[in-house]
C-alpha atoms as a PDB file:
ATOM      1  CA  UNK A   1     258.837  73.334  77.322  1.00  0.00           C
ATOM      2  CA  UNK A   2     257.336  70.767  79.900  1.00  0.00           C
ATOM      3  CA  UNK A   3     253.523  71.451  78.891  1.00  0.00           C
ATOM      4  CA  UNK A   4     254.576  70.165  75.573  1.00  0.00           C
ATOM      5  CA  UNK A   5     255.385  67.106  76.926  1.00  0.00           C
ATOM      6  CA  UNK A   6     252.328  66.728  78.219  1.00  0.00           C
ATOM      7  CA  UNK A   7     250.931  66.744  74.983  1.00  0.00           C
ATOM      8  CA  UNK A   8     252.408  63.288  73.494  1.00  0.00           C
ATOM      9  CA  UNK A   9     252.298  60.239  74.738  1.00  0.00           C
ATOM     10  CA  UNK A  10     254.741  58.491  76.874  1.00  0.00           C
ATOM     11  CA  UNK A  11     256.284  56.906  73.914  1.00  0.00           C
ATOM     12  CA  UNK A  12     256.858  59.781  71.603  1.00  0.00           C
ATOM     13  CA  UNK A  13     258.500  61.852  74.687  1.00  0.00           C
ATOM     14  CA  UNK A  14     262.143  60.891  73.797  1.00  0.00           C
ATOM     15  CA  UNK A  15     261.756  61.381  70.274  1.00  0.00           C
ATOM     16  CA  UNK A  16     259.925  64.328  70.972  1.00  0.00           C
ATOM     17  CA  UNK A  17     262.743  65.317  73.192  1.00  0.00           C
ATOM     18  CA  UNK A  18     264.979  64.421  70.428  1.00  0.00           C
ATOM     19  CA  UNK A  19     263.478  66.108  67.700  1.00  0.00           C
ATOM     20  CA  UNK A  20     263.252  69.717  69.772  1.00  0.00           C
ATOM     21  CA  UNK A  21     267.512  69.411  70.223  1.00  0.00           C
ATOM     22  CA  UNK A  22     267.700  68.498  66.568  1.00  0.00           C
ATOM     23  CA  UNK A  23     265.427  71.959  65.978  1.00  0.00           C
ATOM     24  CA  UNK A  24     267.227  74.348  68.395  1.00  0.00           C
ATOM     25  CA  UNK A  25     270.604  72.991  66.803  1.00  0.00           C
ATOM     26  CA  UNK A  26     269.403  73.348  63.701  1.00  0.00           C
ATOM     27  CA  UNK A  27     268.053  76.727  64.040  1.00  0.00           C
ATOM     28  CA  UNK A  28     271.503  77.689  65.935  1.00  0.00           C
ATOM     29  CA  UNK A  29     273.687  76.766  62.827  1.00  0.00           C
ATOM     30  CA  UNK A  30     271.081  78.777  60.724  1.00  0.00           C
ATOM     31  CA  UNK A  31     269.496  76.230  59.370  1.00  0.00           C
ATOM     32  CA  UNK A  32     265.252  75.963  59.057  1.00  0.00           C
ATOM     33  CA  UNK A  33     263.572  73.895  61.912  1.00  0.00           C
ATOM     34  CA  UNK A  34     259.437  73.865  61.622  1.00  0.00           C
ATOM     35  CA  UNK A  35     259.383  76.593  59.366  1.00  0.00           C
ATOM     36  CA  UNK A  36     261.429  78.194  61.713  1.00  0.00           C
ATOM     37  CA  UNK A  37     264.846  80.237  61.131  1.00  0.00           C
ATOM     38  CA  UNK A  38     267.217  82.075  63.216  1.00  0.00           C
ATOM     39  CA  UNK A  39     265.837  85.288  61.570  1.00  0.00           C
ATOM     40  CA  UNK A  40     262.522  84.440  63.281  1.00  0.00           C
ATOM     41  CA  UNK A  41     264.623  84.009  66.430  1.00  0.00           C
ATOM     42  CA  UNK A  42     266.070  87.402  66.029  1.00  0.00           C
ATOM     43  CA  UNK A  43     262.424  89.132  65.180  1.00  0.00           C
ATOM     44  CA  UNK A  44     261.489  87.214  68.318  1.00  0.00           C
ATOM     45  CA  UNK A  45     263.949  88.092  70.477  1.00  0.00           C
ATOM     46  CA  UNK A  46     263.855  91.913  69.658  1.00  0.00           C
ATOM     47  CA  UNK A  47     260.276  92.505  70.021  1.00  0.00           C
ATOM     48  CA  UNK A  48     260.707  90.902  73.732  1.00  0.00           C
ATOM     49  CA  UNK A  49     260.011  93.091  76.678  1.00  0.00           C
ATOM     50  CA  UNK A  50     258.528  96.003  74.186  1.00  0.00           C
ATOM     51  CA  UNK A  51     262.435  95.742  72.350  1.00  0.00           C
ATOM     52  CA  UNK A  52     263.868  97.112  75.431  1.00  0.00           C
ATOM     53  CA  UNK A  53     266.619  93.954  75.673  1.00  0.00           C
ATOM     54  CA  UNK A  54     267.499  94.702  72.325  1.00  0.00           C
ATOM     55  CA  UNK A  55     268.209  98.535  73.177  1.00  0.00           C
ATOM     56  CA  UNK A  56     270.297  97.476  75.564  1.00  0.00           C
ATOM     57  CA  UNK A  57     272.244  95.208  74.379  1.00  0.00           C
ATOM     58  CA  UNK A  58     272.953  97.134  71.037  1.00  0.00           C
ATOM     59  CA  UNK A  59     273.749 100.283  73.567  1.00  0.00           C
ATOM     60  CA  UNK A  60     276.103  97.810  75.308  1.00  0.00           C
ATOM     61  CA  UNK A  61     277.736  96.639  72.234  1.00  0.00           C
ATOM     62  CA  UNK A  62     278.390 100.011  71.230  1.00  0.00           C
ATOM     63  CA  UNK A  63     279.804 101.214  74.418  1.00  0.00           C
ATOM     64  CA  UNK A  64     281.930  98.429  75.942  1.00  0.00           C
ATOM     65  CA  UNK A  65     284.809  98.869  77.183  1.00  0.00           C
ATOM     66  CA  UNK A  66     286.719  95.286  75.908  1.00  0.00           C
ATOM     67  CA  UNK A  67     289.713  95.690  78.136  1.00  0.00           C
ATOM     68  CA  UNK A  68     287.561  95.848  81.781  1.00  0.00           C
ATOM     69  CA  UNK A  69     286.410  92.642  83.108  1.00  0.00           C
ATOM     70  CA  UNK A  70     282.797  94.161  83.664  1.00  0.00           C
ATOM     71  CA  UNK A  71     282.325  93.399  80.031  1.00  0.00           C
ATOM     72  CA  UNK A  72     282.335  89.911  79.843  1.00  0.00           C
ATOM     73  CA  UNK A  73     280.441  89.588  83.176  1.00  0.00           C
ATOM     74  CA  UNK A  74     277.395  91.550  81.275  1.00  0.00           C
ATOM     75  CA  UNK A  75     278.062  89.736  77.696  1.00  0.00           C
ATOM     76  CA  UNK A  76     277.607  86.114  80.083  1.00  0.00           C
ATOM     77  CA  UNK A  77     274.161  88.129  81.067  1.00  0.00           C
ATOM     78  CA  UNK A  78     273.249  89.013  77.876  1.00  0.00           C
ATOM     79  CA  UNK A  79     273.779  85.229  76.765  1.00  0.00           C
ATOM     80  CA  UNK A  80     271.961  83.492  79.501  1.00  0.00           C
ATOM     81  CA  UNK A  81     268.644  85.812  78.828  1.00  0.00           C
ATOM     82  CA  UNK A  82     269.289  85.029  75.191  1.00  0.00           C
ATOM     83  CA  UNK A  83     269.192  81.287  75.844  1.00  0.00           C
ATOM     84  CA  UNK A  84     266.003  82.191  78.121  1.00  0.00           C
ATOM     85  CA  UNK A  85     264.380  83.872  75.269  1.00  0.00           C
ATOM     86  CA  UNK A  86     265.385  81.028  72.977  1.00  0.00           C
ATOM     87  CA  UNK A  87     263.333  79.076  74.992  1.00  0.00           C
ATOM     88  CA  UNK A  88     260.217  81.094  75.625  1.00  0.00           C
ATOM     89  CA  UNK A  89     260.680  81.333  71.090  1.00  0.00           C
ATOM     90  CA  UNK A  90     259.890  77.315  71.491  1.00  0.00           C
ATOM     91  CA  UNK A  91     257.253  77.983  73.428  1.00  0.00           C
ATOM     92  CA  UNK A  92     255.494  80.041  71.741  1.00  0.00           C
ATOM     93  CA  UNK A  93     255.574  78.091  68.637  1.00  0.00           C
ATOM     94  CA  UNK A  94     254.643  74.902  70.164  1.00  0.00           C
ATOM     95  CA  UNK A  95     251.599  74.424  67.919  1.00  0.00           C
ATOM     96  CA  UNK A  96     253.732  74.291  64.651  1.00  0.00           C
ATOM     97  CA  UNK A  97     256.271  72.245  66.239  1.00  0.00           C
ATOM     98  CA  UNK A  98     253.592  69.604  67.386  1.00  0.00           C
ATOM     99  CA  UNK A  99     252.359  69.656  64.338  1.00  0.00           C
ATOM    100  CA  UNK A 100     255.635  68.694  62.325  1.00  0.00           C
ATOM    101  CA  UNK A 101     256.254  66.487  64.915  1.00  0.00           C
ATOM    102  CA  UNK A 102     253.755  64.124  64.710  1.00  0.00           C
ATOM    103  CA  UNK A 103     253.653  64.206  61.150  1.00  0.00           C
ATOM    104  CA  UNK A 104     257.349  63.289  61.079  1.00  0.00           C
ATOM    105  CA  UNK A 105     256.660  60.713  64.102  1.00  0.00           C
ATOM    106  CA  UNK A 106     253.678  58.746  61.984  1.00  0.00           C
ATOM    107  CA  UNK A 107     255.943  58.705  58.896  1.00  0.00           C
ATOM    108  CA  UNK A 108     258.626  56.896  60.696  1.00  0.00           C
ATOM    109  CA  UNK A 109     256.248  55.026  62.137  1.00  0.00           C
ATOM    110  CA  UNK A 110     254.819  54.177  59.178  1.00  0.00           C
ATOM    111  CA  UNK A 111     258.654  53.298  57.650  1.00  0.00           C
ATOM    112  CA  UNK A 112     259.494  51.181  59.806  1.00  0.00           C
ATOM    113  CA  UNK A 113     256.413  48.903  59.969  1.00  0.00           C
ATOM    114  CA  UNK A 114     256.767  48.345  56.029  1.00  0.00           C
ATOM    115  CA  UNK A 115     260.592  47.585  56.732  1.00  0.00           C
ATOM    116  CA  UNK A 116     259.242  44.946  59.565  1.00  0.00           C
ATOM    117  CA  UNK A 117     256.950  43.276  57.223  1.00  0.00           C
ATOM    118  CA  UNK A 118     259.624  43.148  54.579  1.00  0.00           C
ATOM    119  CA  UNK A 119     258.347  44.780  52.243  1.00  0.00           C
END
């Protein structure tokens, strides 16, 4: 997520920052972020590495064993290259996230200088 950083201006990189944990929240609890939806996340997330992951981890699902402690070691592996692949999702949808982003950012922007003047 860093080169997308580099794509706003030292001012907008908290909110920026902001807005992307608002989104990945959002998208967590199955709500729309961007356009974006966990079901996107999903289609995303099984088409990585050719849908091999996804074999897996359904293969895994259907075979654990629940009372050996191997399983949770390999769910905790399954997780972390979920959150990886979470990220990498991000990533490649940068464009439309910039995009709401600054439109969002200059509409606040815009708020808040008619709420200075008084208006």
């Amino acid at each position: 997520m860093k080169n997308i950083f580099n794509q706003v201006s030292t001012q907008e990189a908290d909110a920026l920052e902001n807005f992307l944990a608002i989104g990945k929240h959002r998208i967590l609890n199955n709500r729309e972020f961007c356009g974006l939806s966990v079901s996107d996340f999903t289609t995303f997330y099984f088409e990585v590495h050719e849908g091999k992951l996804a074999n897996a981890m359904v293969k895994f699902l259907i075979t654990a064993d629940c009372s050996s402690s191997n399983t949770l070691l390999t769910l905790m592996g399954f997780k972390e290259f979920a959150k990886d692949v979470f990220e990498e999702f991000f990533n490649e949808n940068e464009t439309t996230i910039l995009k709401t982003f600054r439109a969002e950012y200059k509409e606040q922007k815009e708020e808040l200088e008619i709420a200075l003047a008084g208006l």
